[in-house]
C-alpha atoms as a PDB file:
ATOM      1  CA  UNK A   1       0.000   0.000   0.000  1.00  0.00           C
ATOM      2  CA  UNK A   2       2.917   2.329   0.578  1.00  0.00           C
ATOM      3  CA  UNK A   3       2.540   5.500   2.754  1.00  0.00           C
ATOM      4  CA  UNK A   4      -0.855   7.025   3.119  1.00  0.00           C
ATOM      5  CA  UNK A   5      -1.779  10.377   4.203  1.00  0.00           C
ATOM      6  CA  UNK A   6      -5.291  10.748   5.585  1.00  0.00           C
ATOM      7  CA  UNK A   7      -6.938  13.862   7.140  1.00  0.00           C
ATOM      8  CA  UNK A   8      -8.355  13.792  10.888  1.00  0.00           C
ATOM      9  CA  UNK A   9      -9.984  16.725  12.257  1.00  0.00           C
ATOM     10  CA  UNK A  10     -11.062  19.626  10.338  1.00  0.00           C
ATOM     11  CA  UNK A  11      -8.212  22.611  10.064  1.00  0.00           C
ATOM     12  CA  UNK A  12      -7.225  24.538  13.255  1.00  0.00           C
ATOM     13  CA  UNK A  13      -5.200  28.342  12.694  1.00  0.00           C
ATOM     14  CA  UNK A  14      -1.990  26.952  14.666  1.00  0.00           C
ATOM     15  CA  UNK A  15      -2.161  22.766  15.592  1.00  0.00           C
ATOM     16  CA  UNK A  16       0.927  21.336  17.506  1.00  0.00           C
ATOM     17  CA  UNK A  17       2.008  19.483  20.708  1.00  0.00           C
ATOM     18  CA  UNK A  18       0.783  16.180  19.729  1.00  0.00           C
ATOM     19  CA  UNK A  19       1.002  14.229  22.245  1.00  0.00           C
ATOM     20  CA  UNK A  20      -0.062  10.114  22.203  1.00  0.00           C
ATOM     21  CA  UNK A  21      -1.719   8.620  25.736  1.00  0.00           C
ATOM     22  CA  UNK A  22      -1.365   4.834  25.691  1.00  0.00           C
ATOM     23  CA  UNK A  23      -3.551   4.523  28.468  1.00  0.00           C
ATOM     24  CA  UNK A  24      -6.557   6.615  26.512  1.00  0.00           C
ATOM     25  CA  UNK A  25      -5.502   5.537  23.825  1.00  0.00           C
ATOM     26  CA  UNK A  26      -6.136   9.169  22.212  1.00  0.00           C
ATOM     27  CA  UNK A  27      -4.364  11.326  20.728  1.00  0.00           C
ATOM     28  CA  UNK A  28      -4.113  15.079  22.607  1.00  0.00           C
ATOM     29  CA  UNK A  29      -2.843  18.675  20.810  1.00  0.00           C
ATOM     30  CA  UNK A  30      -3.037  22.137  20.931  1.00  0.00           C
ATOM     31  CA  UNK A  31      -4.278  25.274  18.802  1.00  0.00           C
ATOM     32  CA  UNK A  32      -1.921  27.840  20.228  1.00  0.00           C
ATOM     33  CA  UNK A  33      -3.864  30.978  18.879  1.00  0.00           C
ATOM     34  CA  UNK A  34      -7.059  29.597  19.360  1.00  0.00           C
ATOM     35  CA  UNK A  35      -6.119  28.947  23.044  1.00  0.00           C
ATOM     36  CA  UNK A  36      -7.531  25.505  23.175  1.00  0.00           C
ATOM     37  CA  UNK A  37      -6.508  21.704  24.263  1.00  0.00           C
ATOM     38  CA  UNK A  38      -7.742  19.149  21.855  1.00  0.00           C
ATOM     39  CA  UNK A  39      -8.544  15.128  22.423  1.00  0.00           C
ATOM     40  CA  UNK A  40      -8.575  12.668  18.973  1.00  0.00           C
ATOM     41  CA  UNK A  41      -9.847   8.872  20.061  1.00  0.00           C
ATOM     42  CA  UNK A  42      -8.926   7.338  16.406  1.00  0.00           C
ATOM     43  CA  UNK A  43     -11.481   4.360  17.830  1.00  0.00           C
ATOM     44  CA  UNK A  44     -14.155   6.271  17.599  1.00  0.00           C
ATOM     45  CA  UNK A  45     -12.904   9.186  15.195  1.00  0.00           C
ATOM     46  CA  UNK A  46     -14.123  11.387  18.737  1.00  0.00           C
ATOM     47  CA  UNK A  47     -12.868  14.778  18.416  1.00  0.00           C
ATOM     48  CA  UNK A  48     -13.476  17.181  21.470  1.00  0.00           C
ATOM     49  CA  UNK A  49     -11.588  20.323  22.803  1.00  0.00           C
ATOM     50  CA  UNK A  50     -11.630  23.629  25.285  1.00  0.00           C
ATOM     51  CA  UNK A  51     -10.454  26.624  25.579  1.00  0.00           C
ATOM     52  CA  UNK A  52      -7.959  27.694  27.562  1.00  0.00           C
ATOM     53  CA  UNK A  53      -7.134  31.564  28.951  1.00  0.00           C
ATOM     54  CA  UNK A  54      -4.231  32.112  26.724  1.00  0.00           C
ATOM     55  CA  UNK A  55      -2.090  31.021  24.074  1.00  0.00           C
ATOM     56  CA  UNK A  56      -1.135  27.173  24.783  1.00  0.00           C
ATOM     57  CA  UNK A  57       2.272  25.631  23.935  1.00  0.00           C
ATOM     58  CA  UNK A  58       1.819  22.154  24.459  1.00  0.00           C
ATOM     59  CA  UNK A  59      -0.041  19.431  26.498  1.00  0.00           C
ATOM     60  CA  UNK A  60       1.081  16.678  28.446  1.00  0.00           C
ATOM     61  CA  UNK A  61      -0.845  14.359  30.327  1.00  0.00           C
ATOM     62  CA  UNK A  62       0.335  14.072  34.655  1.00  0.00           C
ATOM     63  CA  UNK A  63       1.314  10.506  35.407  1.00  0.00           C
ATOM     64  CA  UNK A  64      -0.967   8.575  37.463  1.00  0.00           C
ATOM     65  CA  UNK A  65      -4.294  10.481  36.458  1.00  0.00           C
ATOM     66  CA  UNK A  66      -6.899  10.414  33.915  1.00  0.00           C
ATOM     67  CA  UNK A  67      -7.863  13.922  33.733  1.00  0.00           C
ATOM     68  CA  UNK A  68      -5.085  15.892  34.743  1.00  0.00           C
ATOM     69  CA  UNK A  69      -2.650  17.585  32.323  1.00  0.00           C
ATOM     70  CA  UNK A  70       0.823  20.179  32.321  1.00  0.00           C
ATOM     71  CA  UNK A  71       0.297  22.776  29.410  1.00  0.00           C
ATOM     72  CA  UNK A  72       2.286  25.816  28.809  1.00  0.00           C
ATOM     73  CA  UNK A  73      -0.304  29.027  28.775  1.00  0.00           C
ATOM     74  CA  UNK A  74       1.510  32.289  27.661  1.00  0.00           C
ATOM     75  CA  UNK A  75       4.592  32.068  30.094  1.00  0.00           C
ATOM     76  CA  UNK A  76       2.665  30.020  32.668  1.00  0.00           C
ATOM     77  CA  UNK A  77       3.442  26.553  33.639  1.00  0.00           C
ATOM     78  CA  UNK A  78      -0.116  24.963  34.874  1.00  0.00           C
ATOM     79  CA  UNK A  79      -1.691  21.700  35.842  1.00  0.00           C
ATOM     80  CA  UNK A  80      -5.190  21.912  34.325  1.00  0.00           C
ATOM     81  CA  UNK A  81      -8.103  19.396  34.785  1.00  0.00           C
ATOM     82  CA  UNK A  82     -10.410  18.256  32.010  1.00  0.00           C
ATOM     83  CA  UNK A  83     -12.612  15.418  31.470  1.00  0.00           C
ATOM     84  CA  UNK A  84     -12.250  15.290  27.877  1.00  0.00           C
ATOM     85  CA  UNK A  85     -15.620  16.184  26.833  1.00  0.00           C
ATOM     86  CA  UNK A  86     -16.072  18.774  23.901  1.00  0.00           C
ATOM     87  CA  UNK A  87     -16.465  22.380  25.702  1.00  0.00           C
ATOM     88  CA  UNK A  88     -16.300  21.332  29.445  1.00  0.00           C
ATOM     89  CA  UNK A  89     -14.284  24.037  31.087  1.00  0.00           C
ATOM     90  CA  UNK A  90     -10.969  23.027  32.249  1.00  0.00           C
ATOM     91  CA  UNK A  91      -9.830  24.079  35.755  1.00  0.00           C
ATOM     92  CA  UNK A  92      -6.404  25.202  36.377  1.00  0.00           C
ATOM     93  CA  UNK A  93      -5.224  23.186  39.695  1.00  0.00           C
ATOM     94  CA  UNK A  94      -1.949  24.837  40.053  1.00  0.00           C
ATOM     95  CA  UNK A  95       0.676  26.818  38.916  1.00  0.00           C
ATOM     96  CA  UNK A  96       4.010  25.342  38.526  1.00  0.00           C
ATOM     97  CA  UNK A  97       5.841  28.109  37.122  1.00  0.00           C
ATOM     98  CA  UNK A  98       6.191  31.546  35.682  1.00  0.00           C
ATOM     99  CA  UNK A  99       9.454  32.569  33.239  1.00  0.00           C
ATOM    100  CA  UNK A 100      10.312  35.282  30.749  1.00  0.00           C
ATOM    101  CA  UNK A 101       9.226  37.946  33.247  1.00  0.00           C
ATOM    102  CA  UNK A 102      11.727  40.223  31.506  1.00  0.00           C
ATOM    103  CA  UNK A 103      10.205  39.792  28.009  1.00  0.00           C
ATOM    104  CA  UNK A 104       6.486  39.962  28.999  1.00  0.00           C
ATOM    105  CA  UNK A 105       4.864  39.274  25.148  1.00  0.00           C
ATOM    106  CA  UNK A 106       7.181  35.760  24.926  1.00  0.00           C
ATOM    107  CA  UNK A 107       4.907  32.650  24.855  1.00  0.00           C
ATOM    108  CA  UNK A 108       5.616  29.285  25.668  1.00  0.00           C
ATOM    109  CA  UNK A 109       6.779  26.584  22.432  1.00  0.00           C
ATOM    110  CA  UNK A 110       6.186  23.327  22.396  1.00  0.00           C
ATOM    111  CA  UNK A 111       7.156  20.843  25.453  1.00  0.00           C
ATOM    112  CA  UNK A 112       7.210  17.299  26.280  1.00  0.00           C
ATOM    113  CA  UNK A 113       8.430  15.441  28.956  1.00  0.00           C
ATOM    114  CA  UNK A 114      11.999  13.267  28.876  1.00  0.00           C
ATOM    115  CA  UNK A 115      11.813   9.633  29.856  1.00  0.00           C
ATOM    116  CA  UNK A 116      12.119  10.271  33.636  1.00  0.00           C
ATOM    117  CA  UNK A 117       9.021  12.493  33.159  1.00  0.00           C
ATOM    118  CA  UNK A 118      10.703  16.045  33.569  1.00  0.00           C
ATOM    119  CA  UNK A 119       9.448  18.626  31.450  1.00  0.00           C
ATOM    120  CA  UNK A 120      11.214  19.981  29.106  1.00  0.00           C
ATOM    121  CA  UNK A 121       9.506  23.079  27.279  1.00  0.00           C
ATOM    122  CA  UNK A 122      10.933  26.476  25.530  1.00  0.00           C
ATOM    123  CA  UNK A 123       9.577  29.842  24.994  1.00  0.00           C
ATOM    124  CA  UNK A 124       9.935  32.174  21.730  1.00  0.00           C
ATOM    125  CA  UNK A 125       9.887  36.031  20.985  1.00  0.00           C
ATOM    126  CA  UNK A 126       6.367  37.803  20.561  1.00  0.00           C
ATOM    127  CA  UNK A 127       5.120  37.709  17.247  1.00  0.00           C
ATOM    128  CA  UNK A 128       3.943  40.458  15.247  1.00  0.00           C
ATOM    129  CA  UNK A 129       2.735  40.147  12.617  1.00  0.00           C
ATOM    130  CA  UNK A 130       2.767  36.012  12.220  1.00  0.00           C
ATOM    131  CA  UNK A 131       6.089  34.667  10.707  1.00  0.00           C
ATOM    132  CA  UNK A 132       8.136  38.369  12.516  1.00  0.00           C
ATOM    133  CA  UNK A 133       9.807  36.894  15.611  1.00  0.00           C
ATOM    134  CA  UNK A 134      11.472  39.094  18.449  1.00  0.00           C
ATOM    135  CA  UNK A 135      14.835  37.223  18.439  1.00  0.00           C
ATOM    136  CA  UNK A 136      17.018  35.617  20.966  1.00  0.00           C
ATOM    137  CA  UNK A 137      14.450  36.524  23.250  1.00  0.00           C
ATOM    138  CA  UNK A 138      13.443  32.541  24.388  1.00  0.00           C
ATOM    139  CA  UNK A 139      14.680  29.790  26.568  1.00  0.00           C
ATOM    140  CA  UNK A 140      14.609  26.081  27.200  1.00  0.00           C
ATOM    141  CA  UNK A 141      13.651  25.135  30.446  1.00  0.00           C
ATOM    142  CA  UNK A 142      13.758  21.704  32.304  1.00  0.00           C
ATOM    143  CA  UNK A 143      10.814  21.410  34.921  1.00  0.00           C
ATOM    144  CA  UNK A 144      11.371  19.027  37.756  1.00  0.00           C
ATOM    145  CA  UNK A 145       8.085  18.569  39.712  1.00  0.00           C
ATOM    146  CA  UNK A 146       7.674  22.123  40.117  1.00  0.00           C
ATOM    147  CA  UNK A 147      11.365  23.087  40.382  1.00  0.00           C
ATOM    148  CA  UNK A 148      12.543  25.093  36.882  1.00  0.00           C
ATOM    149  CA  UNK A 149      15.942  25.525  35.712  1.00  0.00           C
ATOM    150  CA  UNK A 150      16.752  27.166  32.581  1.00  0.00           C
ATOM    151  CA  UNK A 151      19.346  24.890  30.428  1.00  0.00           C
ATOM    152  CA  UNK A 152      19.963  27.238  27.536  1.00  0.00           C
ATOM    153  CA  UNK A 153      18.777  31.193  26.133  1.00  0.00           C
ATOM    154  CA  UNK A 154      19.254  33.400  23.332  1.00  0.00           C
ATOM    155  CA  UNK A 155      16.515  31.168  21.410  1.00  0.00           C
ATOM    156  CA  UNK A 156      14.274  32.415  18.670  1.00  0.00           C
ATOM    157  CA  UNK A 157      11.617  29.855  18.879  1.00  0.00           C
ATOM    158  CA  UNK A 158      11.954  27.008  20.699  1.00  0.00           C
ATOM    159  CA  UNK A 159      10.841  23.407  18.998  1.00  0.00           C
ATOM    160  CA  UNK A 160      11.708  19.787  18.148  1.00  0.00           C
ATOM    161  CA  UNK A 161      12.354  17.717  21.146  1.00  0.00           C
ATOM    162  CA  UNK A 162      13.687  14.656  21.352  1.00  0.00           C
ATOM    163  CA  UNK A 163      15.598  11.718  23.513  1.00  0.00           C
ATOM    164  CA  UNK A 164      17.588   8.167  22.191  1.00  0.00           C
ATOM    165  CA  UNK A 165      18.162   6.357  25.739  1.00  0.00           C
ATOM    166  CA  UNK A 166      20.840   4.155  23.625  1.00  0.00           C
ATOM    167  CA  UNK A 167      22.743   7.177  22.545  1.00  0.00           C
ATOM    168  CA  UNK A 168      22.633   9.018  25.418  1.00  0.00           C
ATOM    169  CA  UNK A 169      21.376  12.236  23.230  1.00  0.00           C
ATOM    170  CA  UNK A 170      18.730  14.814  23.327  1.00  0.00           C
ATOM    171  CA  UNK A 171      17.707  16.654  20.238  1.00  0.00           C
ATOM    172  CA  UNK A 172      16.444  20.204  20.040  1.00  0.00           C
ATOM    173  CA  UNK A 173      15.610  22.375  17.476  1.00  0.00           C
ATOM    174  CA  UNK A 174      15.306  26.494  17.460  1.00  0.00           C
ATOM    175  CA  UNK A 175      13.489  26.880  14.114  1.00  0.00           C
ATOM    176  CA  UNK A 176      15.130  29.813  12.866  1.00  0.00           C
ATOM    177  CA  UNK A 177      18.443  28.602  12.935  1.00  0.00           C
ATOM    178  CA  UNK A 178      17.528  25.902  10.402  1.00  0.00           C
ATOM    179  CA  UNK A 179      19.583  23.028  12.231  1.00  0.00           C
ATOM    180  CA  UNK A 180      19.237  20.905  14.659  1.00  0.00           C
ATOM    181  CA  UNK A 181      20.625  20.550  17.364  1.00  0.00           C
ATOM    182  CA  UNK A 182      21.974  17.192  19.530  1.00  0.00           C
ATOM    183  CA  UNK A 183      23.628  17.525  23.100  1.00  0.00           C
ATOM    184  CA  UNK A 184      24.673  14.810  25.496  1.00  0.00           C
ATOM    185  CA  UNK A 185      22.290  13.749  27.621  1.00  0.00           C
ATOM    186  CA  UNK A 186      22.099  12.339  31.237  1.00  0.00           C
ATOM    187  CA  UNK A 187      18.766  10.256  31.915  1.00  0.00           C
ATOM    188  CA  UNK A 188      19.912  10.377  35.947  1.00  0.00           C
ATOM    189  CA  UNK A 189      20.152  14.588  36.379  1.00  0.00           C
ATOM    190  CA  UNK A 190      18.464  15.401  32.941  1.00  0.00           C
ATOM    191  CA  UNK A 191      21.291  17.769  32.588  1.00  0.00           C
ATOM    192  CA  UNK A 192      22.428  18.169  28.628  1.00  0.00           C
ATOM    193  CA  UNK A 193      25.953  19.436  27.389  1.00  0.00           C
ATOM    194  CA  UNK A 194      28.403  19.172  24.431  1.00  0.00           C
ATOM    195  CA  UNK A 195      25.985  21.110  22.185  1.00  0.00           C
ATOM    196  CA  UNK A 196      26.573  19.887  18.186  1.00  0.00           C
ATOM    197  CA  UNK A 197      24.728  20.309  14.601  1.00  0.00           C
ATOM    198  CA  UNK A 198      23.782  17.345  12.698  1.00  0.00           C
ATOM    199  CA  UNK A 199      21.310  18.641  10.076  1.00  0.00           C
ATOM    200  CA  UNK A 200      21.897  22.013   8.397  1.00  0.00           C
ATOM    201  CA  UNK A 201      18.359  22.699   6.319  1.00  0.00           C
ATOM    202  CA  UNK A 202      20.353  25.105   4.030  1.00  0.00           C
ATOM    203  CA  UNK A 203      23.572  23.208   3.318  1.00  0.00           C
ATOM    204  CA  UNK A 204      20.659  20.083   2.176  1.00  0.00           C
ATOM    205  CA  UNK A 205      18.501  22.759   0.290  1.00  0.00           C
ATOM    206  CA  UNK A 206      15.440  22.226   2.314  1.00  0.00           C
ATOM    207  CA  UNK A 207      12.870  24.649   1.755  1.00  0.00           C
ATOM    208  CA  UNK A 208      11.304  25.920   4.721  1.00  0.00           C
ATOM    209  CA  UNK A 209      12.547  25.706   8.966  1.00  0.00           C
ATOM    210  CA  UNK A 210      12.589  22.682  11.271  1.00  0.00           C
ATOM    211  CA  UNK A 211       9.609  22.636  13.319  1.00  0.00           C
ATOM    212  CA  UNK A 212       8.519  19.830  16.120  1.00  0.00           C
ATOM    213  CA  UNK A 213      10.639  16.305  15.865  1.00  0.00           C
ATOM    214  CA  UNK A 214       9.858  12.905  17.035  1.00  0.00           C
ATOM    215  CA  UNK A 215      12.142   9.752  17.318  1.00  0.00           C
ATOM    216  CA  UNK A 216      11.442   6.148  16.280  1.00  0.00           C
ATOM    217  CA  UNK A 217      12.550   2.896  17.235  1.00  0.00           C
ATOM    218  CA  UNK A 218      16.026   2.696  15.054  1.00  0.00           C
ATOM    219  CA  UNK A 219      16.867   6.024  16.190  1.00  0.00           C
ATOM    220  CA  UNK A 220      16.220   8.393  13.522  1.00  0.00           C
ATOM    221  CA  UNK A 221      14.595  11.457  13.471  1.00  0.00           C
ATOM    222  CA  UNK A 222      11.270  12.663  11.546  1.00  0.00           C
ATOM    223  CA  UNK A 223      11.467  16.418  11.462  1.00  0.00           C
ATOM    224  CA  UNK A 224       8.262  18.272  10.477  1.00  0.00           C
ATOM    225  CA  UNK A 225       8.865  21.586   7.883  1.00  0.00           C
ATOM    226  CA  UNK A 226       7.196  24.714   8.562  1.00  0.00           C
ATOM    227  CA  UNK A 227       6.340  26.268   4.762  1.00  0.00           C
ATOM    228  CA  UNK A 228       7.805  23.155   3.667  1.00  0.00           C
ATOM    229  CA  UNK A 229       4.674  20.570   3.537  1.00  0.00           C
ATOM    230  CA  UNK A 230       6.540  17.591   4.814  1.00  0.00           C
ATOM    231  CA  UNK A 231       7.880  15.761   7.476  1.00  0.00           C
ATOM    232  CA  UNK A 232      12.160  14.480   7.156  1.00  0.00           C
ATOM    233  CA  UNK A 233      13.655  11.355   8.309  1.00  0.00           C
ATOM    234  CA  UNK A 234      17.029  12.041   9.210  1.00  0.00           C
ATOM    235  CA  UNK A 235      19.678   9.617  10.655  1.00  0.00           C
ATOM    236  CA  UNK A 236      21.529  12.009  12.917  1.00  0.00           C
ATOM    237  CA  UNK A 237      24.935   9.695  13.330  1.00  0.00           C
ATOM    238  CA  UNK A 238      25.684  10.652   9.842  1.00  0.00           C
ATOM    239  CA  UNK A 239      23.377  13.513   8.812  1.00  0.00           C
ATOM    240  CA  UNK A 240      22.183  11.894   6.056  1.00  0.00           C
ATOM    241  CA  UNK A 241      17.731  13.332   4.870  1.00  0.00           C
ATOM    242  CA  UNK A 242      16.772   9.451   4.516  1.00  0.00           C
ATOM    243  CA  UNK A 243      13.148  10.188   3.213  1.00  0.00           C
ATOM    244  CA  UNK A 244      10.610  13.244   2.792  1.00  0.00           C
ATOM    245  CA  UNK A 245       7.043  12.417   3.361  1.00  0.00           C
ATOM    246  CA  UNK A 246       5.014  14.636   1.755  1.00  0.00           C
ATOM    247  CA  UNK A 247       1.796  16.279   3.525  1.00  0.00           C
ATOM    248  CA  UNK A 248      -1.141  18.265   1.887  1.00  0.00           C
ATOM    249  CA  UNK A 249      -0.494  21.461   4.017  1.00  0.00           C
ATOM    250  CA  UNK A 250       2.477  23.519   3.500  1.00  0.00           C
ATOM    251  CA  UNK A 251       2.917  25.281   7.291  1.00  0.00           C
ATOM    252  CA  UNK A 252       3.686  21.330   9.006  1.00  0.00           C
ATOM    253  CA  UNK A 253       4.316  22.088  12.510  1.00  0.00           C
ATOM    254  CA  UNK A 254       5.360  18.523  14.635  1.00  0.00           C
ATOM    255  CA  UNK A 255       4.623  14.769  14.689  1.00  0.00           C
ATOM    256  CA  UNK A 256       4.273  12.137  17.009  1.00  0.00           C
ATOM    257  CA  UNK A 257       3.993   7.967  17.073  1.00  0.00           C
ATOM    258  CA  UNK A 258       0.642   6.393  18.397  1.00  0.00           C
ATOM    259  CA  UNK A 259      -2.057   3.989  17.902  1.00  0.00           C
ATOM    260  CA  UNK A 260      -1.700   0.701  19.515  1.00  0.00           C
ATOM    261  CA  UNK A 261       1.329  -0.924  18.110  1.00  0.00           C
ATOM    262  CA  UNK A 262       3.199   2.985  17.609  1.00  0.00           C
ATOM    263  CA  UNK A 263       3.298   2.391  13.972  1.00  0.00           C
ATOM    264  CA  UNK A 264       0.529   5.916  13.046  1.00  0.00           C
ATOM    265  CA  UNK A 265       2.285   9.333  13.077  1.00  0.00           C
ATOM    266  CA  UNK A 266       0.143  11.750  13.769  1.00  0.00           C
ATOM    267  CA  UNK A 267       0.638  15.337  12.244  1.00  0.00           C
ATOM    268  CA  UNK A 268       0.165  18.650  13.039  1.00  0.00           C
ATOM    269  CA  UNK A 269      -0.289  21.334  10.328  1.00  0.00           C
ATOM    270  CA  UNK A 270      -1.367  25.401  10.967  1.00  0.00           C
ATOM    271  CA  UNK A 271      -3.328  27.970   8.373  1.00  0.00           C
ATOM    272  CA  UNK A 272      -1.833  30.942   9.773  1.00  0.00           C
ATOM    273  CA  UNK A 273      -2.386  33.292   6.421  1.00  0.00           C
ATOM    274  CA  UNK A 274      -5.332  33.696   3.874  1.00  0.00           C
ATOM    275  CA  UNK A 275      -3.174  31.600   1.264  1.00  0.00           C
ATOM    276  CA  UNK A 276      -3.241  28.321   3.213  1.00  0.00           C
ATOM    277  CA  UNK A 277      -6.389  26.461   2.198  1.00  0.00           C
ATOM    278  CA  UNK A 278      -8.456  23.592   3.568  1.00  0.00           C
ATOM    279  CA  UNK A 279      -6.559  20.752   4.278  1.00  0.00           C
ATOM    280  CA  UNK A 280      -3.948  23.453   5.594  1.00  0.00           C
ATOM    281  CA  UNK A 281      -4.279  23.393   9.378  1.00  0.00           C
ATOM    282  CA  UNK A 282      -6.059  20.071   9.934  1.00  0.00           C
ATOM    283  CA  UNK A 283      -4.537  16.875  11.833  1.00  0.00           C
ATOM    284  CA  UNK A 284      -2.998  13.862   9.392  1.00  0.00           C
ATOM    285  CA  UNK A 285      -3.001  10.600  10.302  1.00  0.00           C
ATOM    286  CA  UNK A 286       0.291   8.548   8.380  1.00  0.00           C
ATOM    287  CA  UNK A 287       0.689   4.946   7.555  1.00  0.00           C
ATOM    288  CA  UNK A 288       2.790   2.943   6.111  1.00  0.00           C
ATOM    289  CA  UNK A 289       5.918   4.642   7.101  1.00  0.00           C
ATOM    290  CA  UNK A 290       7.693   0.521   8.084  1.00  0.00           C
ATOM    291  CA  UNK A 291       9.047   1.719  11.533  1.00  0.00           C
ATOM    292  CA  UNK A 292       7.586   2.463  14.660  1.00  0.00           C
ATOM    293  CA  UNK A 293       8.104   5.109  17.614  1.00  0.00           C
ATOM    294  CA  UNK A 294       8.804   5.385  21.103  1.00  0.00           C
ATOM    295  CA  UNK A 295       6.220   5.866  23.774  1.00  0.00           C
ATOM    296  CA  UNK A 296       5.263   9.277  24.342  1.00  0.00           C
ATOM    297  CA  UNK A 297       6.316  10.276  28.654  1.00  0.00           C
ATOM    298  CA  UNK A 298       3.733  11.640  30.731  1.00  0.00           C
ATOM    299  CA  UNK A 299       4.553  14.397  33.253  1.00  0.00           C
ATOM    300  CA  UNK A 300       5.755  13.181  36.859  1.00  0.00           C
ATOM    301  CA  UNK A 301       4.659  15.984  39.056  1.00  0.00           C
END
């Protein structure tokens, strides 16, 4: 059958975060300008979401609960509760954290937790109009529990996170530098050093920046495009763009493994100008791809 690239939910202005619950068994994103969570059971083809009181980064379910979930809300860590049901307010249960207070129109980017269940998450410049970015104005952040530490700044917009256990490695992405990044990683202290490039998007004449990133099971990378309509495998021991799996929206924002044997990426696409036309913005569901992922981490408050 080869790959296939089938549409999910109807287009959002700004999709991203996904973020696959084994337990649930549903997939869960964000629209970050539309302020609101999102829930996908493939099952049932169940799509429900809320709104949120900001622009939301990310959302990752907390360990050990059903309804409970750490999303980034303007420059607000917060533990929110929601039952999953289409339009049922969610409650904010606490705060974890509060950063950027120096650049007060920054917004939290993307997060996800590492395979201990710390969160790692990034913030980016403030935006005006879409695509104009107030540079070296973000950080990466590791949250422990509720403890924060900031583990690198001068970033334009923080994205693409990813772990290999076997390599010891964490890979990070700040879009507008069109690379990405690996460090060394320590699973014990989650502490990351020995910062390198391994993809350069202009030296391989890529058209458009590295967005969100997910890792599968043989250790390679699939990098979504933003303006590029496509997600990258890249093997990042030798830097070599392995395949290019073409998507019908051109603004591809991240991707993530699920379904029950973690062989489905799921996609995340935006519409953020007047040129970008239905299916620009929805959610893709992709098969065929011959590899599988690794387990998405929940948050360990």
């Amino acid at each position: 059958m080869g790959v296939q690239v089938q549409k999910i939910t109807e287009p959002l202005v700004l999709g991203e975060g996904p973020h696959w619950d084994e337990k649930q068994q549903a997939l869960y994103f964000v629209s970050i300008v539309e302020h609101s969570i999102h829930k996908y059971v493939p099952s049932t083809g169940t799509h429900t979401k809320t709104k949120l009181d900001g622009r939301v980064g990310f959302i990752v379910p907390v360990e050990g609960t059903s309804d409970q979930f750490v999303v980034g809300v303007e420059r607000k860590f917060l533990v929110v509760q929601w039952d999953g049901e289409d339009g049922t307010p969610a409650r904010v249960v606490r705060q974890l954290a509060d950063v950027d207070p120096e650049y007060p129109r920054n917004r939290i980017n993307d997060g996800k937790a590492d395979p201990r269940g710390r969160l790692f998450a990034g913030t980016m410049g403030h935006e005006e109009p879409i695509g104009t970015v107030d540079k070296k104005k973000g950080s990466l952040f590791r949250l422990d529990g509720a403890k924060i530490k900031t583990l690198c700044s001068g970033i334009d917009i923080s994205n693409g996170l990813a772990w290999d256990l076997k390599r010891k490695t964490f890979y990070y992405t700040d879009s507008l530098e069109e690379n990405i990044r690996q460090y060394d990683y320590d699973v014990e202290t989650g502490e990351i050093s020995n910062m390198k490039y391994i993809f350069d998007f202009k030296a391989n004449k890529i058209e458009g920046v590295p967005d969100g990133t997910t890792i599968d099971t043989d250790g390679n990378l699939w990098v979504a495009v933003f303006n590029g309509s496509c997600i990258l495998k890249i093997d990042p021991t030798s830097g070599e763009l392995l395949q290019k799996v073409p998507i019908p929206a051109k603004q591809v924002t991240s991707a993530t493994f699920g379904g029950p044997n973690y062989d489905i990426m799921f996609v995340t696409s935006a519409s953020l100008d007047d040129e970008q036309k239905p299916p620009c913005g929805a959610t893709f569901m992709v098969t065929g791809l011959g590899v599988k992922g690794l387990p998405n981490v929940n948050f360990k408050l």
